[in-house]
Structure formats: structure tokens, C-alpha cells
PDB file of N, CA and C in Angstrom:
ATOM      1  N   UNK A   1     182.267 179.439 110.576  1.00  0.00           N
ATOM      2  CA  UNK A   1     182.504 178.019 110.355  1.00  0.00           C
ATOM      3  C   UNK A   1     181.670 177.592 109.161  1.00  0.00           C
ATOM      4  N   UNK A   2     182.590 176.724 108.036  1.00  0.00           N
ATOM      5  CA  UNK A   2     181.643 176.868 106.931  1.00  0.00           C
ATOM      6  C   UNK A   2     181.288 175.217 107.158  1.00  0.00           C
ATOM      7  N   UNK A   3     180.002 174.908 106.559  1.00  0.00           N
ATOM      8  CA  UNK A   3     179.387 173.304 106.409  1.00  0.00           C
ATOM      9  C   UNK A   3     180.671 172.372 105.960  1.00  0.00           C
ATOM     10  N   UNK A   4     181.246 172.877 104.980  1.00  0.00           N
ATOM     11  CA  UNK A   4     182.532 171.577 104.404  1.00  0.00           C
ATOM     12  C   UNK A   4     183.698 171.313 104.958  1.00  0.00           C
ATOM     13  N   UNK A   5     183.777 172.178 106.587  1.00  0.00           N
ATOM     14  CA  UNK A   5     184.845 172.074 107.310  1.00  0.00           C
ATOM     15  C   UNK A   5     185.091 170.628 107.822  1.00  0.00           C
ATOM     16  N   UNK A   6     186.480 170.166 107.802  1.00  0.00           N
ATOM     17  CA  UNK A   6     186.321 169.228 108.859  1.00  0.00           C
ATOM     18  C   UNK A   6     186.534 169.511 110.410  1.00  0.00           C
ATOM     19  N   UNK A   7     186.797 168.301 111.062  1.00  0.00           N
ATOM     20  CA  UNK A   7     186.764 168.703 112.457  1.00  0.00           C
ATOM     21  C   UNK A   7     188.215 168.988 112.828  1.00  0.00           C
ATOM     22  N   UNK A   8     189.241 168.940 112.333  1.00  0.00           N
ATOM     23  CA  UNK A   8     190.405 169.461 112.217  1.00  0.00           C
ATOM     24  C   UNK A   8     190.419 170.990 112.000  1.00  0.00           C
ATOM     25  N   UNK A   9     189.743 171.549 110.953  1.00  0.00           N
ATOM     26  CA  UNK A   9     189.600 172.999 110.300  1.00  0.00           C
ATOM     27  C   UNK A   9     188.939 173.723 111.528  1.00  0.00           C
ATOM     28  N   UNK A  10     187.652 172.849 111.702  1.00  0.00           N
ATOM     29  CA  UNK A  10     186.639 174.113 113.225  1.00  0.00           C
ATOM     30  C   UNK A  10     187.463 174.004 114.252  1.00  0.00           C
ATOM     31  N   UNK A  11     188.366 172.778 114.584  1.00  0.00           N
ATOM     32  CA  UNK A  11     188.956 172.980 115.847  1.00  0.00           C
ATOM     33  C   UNK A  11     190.360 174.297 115.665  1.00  0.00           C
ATOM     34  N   UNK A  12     190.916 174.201 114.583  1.00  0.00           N
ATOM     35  CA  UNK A  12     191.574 175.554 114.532  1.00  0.00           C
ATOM     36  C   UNK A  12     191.112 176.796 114.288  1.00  0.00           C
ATOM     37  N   UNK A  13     190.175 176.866 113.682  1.00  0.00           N
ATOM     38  CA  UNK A  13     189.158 177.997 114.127  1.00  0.00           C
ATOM     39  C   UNK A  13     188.916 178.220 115.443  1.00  0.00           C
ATOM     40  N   UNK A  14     188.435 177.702 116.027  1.00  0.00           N
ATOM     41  CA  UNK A  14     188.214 177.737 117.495  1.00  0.00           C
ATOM     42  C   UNK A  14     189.522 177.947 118.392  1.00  0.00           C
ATOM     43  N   UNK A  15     190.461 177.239 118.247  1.00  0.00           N
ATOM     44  CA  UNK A  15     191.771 177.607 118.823  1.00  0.00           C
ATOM     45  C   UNK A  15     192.193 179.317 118.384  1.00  0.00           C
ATOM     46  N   UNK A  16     191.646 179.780 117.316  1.00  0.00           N
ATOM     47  CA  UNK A  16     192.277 181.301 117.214  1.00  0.00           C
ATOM     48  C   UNK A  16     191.322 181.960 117.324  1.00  0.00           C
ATOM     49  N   UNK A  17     189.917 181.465 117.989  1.00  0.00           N
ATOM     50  CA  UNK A  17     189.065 182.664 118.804  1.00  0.00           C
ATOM     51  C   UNK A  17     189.091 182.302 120.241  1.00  0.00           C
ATOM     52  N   UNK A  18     189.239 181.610 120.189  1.00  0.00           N
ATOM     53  CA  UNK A  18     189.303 180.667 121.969  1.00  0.00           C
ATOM     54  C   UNK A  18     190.959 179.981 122.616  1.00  0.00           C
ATOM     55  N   UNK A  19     192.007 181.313 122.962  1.00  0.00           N
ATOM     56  CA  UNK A  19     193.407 180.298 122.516  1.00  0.00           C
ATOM     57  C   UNK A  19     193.843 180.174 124.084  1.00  0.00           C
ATOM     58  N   UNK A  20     192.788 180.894 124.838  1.00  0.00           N
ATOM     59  CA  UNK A  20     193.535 180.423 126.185  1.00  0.00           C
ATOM     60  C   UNK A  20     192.661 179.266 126.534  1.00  0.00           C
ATOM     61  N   UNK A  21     191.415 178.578 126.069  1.00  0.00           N
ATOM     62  CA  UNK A  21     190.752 177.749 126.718  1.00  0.00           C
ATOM     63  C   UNK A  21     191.387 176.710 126.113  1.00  0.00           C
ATOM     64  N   UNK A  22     191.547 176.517 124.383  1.00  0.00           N
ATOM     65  CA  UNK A  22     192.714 175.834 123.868  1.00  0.00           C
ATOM     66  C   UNK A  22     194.055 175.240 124.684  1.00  0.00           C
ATOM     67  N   UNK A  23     194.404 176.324 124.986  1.00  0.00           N
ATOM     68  CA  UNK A  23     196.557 176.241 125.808  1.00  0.00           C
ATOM     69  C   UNK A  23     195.717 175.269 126.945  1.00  0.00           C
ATOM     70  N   UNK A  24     194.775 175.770 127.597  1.00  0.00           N
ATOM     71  CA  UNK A  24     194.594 174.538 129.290  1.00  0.00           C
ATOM     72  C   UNK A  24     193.805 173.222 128.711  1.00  0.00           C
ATOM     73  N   UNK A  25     193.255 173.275 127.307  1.00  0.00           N
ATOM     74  CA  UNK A  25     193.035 171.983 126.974  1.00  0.00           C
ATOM     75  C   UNK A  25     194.113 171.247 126.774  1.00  0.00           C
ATOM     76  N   UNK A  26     195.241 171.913 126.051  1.00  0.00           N
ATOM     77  CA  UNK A  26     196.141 171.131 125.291  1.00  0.00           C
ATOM     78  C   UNK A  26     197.109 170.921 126.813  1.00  0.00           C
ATOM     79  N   UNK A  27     196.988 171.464 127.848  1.00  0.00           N
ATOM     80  CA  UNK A  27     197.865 171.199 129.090  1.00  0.00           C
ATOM     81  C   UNK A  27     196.906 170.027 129.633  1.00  0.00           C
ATOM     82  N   UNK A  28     195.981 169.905 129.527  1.00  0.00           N
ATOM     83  CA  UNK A  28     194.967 168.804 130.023  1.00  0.00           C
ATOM     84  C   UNK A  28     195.286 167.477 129.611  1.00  0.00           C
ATOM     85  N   UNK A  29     195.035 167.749 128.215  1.00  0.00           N
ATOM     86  CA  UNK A  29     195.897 166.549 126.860  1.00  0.00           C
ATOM     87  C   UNK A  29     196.999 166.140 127.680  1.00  0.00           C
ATOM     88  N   UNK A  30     197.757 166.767 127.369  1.00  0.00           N
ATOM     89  CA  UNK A  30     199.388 165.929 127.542  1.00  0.00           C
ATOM     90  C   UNK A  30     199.311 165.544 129.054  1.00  0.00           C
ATOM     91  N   UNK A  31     198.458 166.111 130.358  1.00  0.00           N
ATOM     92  CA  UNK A  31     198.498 165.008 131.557  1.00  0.00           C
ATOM     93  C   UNK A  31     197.937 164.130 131.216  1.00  0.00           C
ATOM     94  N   UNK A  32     196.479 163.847 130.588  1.00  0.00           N
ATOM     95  CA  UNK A  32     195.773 162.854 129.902  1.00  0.00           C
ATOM     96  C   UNK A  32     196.807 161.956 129.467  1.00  0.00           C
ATOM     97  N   UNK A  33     197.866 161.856 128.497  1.00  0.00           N
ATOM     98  CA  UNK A  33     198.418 161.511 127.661  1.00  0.00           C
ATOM     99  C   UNK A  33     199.369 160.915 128.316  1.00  0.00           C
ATOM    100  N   UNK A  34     199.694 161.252 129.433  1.00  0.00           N
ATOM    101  CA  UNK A  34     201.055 160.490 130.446  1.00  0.00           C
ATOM    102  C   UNK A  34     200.551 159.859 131.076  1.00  0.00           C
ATOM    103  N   UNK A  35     199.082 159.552 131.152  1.00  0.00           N
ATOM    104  CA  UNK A  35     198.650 158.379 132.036  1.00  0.00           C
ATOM    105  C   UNK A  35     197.997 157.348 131.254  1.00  0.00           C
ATOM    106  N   UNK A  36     198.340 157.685 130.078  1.00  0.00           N
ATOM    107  CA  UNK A  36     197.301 156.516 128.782  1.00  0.00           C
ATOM    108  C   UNK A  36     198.033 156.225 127.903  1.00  0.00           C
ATOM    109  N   UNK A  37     197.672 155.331 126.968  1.00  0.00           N
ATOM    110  CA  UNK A  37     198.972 154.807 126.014  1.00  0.00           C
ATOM    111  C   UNK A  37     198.402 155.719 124.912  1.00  0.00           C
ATOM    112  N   UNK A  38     199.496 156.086 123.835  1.00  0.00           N
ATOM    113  CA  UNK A  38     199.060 157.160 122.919  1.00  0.00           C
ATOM    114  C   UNK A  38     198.281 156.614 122.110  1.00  0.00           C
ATOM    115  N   UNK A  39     197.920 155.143 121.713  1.00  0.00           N
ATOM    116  CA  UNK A  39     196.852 154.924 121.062  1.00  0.00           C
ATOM    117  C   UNK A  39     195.835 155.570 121.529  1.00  0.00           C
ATOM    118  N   UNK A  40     195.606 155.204 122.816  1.00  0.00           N
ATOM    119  CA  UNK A  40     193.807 155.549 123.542  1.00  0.00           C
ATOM    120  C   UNK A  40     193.974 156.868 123.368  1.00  0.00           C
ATOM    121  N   UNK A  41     194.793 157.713 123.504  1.00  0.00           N
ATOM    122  CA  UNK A  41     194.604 159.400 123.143  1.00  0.00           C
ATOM    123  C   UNK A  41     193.996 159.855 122.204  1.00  0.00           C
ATOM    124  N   UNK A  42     194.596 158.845 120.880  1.00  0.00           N
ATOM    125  CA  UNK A  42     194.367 159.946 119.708  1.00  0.00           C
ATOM    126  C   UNK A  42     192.817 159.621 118.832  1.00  0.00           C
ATOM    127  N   UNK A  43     192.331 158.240 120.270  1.00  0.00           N
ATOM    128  CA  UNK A  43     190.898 157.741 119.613  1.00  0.00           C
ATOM    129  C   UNK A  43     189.601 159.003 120.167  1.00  0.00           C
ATOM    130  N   UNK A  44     190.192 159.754 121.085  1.00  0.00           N
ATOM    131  CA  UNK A  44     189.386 160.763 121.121  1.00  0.00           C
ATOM    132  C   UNK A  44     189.228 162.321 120.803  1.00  0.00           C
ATOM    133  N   UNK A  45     188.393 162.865 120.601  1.00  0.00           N
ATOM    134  CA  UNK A  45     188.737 164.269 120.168  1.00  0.00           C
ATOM    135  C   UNK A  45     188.884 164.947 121.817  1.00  0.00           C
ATOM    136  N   UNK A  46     189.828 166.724 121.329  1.00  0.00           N
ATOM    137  CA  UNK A  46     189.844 167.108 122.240  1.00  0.00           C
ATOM    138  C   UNK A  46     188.787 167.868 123.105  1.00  0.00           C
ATOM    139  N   UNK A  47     187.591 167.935 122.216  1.00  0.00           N
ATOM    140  CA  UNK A  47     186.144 169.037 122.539  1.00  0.00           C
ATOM    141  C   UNK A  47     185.132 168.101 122.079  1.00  0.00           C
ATOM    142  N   UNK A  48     184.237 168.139 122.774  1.00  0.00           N
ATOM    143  CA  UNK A  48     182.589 167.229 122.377  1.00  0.00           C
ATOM    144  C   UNK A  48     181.922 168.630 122.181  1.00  0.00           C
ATOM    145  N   UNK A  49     180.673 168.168 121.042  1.00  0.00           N
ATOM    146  CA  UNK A  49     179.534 168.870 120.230  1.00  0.00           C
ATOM    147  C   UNK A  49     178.572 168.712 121.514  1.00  0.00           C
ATOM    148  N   UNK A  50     178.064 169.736 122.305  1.00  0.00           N
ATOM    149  CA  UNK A  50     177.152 169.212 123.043  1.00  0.00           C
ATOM    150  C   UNK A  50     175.487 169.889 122.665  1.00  0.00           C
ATOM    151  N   UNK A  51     174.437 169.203 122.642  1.00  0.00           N
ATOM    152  CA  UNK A  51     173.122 169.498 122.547  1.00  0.00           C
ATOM    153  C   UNK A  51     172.551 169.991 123.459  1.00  0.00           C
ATOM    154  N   UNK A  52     171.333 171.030 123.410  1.00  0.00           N
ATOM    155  CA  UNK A  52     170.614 171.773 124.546  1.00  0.00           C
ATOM    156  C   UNK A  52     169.203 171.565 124.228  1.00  0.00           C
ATOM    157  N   UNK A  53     168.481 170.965 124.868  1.00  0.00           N
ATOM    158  CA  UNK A  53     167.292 170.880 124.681  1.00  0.00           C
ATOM    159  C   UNK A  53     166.560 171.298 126.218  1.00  0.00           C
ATOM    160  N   UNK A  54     165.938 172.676 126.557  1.00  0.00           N
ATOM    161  CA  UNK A  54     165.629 173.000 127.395  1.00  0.00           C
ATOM    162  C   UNK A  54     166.304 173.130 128.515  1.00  0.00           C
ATOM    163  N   UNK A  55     166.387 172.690 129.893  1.00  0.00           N
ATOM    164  CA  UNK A  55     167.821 173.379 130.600  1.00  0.00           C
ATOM    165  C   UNK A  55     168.798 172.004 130.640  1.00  0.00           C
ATOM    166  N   UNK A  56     169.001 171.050 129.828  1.00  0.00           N
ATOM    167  CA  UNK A  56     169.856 169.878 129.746  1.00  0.00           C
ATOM    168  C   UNK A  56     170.963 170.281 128.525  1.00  0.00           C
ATOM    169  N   UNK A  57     172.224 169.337 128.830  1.00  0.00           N
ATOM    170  CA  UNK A  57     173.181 169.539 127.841  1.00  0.00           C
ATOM    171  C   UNK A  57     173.273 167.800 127.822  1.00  0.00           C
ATOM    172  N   UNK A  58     173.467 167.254 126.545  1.00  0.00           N
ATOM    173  CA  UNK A  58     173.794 166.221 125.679  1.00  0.00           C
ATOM    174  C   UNK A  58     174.509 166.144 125.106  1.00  0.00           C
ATOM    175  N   UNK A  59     175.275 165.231 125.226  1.00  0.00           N
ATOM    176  CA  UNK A  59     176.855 164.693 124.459  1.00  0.00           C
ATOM    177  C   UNK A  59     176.776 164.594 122.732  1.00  0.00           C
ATOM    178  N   UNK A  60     176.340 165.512 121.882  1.00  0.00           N
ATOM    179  CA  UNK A  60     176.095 164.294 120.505  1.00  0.00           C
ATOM    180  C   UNK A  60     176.447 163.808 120.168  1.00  0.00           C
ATOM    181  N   UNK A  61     176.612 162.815 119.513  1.00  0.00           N
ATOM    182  CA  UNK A  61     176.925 160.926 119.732  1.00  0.00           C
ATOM    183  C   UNK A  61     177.763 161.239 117.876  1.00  0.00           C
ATOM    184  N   UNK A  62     178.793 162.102 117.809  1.00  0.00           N
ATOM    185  CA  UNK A  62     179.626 162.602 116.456  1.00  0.00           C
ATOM    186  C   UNK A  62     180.771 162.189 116.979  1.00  0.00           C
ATOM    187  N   UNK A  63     182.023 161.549 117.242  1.00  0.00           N
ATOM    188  CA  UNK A  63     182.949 161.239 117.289  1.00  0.00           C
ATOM    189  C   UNK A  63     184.073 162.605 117.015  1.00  0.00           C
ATOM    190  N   UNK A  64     183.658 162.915 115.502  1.00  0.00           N
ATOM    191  CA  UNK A  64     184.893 163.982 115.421  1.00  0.00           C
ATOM    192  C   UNK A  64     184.167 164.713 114.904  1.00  0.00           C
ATOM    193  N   UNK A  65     182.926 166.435 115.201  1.00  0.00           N
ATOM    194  CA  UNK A  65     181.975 166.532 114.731  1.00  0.00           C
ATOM    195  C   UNK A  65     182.887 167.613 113.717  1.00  0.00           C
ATOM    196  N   UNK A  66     182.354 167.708 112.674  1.00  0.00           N
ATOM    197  CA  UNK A  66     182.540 168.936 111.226  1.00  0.00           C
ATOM    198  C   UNK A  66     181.466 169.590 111.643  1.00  0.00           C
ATOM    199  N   UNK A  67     181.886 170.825 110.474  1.00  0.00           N
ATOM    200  CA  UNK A  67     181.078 171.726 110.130  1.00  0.00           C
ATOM    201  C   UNK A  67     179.913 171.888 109.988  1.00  0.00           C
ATOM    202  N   UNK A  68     179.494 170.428 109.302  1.00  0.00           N
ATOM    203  CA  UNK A  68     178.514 170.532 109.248  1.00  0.00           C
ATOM    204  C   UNK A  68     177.315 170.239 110.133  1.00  0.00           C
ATOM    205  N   UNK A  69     177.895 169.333 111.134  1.00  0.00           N
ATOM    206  CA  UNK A  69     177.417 168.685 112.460  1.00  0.00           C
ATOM    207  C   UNK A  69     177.062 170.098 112.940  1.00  0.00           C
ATOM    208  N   UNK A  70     177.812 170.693 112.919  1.00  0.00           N
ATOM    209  CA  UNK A  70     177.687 171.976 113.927  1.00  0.00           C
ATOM    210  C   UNK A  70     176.551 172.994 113.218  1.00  0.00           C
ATOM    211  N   UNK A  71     176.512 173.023 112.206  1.00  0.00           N
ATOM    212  CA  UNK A  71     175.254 174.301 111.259  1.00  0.00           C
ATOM    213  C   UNK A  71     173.988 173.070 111.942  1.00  0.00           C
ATOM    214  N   UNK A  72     174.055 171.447 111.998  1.00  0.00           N
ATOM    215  CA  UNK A  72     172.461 171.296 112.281  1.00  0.00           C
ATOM    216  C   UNK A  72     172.312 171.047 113.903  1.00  0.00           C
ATOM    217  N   UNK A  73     173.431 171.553 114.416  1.00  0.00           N
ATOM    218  CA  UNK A  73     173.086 171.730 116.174  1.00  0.00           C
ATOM    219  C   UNK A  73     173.608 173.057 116.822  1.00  0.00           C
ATOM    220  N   UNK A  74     173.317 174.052 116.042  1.00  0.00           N
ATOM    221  CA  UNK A  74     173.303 175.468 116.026  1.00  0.00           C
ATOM    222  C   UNK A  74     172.248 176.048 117.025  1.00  0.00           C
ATOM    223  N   UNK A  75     171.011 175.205 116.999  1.00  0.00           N
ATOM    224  CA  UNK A  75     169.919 176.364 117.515  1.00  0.00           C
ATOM    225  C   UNK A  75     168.821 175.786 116.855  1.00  0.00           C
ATOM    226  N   UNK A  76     168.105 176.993 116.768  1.00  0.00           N
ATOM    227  CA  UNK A  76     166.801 177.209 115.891  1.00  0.00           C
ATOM    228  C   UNK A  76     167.547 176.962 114.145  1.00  0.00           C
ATOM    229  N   UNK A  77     166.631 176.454 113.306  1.00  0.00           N
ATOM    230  CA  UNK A  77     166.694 176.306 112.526  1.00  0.00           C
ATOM    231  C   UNK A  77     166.777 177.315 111.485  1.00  0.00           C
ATOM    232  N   UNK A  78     166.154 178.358 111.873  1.00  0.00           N
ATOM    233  CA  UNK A  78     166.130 179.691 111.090  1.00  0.00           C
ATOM    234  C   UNK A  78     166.736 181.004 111.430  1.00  0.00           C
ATOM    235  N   UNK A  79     167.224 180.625 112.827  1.00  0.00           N
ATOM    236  CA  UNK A  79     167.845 181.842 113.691  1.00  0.00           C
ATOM    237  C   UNK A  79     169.468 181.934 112.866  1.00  0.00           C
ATOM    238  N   UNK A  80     169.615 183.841 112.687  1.00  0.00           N
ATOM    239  CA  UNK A  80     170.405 183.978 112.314  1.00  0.00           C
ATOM    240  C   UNK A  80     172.064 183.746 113.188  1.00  0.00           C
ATOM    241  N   UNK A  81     173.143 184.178 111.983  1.00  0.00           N
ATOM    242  CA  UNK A  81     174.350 183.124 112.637  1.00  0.00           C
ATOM    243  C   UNK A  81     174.419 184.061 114.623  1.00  0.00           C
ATOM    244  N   UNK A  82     174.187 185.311 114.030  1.00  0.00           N
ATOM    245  CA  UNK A  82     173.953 186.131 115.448  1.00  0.00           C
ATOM    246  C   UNK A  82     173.272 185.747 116.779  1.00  0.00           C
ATOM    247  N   UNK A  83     171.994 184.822 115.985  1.00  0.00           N
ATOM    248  CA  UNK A  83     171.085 184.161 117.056  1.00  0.00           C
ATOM    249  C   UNK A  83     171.522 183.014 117.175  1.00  0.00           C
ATOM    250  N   UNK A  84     172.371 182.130 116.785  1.00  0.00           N
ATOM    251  CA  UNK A  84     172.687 180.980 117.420  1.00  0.00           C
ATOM    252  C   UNK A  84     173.654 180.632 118.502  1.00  0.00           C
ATOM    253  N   UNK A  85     173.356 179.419 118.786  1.00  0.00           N
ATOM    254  CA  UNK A  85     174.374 179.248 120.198  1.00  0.00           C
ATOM    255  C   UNK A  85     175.052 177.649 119.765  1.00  0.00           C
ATOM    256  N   UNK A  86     176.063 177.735 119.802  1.00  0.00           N
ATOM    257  CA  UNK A  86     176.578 176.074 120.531  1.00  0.00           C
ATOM    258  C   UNK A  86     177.617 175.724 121.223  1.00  0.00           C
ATOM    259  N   UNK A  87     177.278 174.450 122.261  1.00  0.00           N
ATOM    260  CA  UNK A  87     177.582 174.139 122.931  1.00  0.00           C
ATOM    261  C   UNK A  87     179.020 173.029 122.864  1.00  0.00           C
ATOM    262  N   UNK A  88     179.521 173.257 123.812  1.00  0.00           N
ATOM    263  CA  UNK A  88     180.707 172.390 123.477  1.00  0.00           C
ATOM    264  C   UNK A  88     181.443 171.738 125.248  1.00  0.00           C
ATOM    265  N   UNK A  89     181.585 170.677 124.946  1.00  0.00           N
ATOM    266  CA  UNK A  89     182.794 169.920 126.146  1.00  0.00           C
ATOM    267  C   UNK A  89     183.596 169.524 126.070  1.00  0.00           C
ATOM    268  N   UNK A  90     184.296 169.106 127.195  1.00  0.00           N
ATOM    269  CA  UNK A  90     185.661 168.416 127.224  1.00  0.00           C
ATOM    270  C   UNK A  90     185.273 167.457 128.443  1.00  0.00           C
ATOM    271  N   UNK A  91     185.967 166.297 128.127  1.00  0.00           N
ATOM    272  CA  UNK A  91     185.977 164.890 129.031  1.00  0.00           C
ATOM    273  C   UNK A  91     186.416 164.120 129.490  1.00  0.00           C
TER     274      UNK A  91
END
């Protein structure tokens, strides 16, 4: 995932390393979507950036997070791409 991605670009990235957790999101979506008017749908993303600070997970407060959101909630600051971790939800 490069820094100048948007959140459109990482989420298809992620859909072609992750395509079955993808297919039951996007089956999630469209029940979501039959019980809400399609405005309120498309004001949210389908995955939240989540933060780890010791054994807690945190929502980060990014709306539609990029690339670059994601290189500064990676981890350690210096840990290689091997050593990092991030976290992600759905809501």
C-alpha cells in the first residue's frame, strides 16, 4: 500500500488479498442497504482504520482513511513493512 493511495485504491487492494472477507462485506452492504435510504449508505465506508494501543482497539476518527492514514497507524514507527500490523473494522 503506497502513502498516495486513496481510500478507494487500498480498499481494492485489500479486496484482492482479502476477497472472501470482501464478498460477506459486500453481502452485509446490500442487507445494510435495504434497510437504509441509499443516501445514508454511501456516507459511510465499508471498513474502519482501527488503532491498538496496548490490549484496546480504537475507531480512528478518518472517515475514508488513505494510504497514508494507514503508513502513520501501522505500528512502531520504525518497524519494518514485515513488522507491522493494522487493524481494521466493520460497523
Amino acid at each position: 500500500i503506497e502513502g498516495g493511495w486513496t481510500y478507494r485504491k487500498v480498499t481494492s487492494q485489500l479486496r484482492i488479498w482479502f476477497p472472501k472477507v470482501f464478498d460477506y462485506l459486500d453481502v452485509q452492504s446490500e442487507k445494510r442497504q435495504s434497510t437504509t435510504s441509499r443516501h445514508e449508505h454511501e456516507e459511510k465506508p465499508i471498513w474502519q482504520l482501527l488503532n491498538k494501543c496496548g490490549q484496546t482497539l480504537t475507531v480512528v476518527d478518518i472517515g475514508f482513511p488513505a494510504g497514508s492514514d494507514l503508513a502513520k497507524h501501522k505500528g512502531r514507527d520504525k518497524a519494518s513493512v514485515s513488522d507491522c500490523h493494522l487493524w481494521f473494522g466493520v460497523f
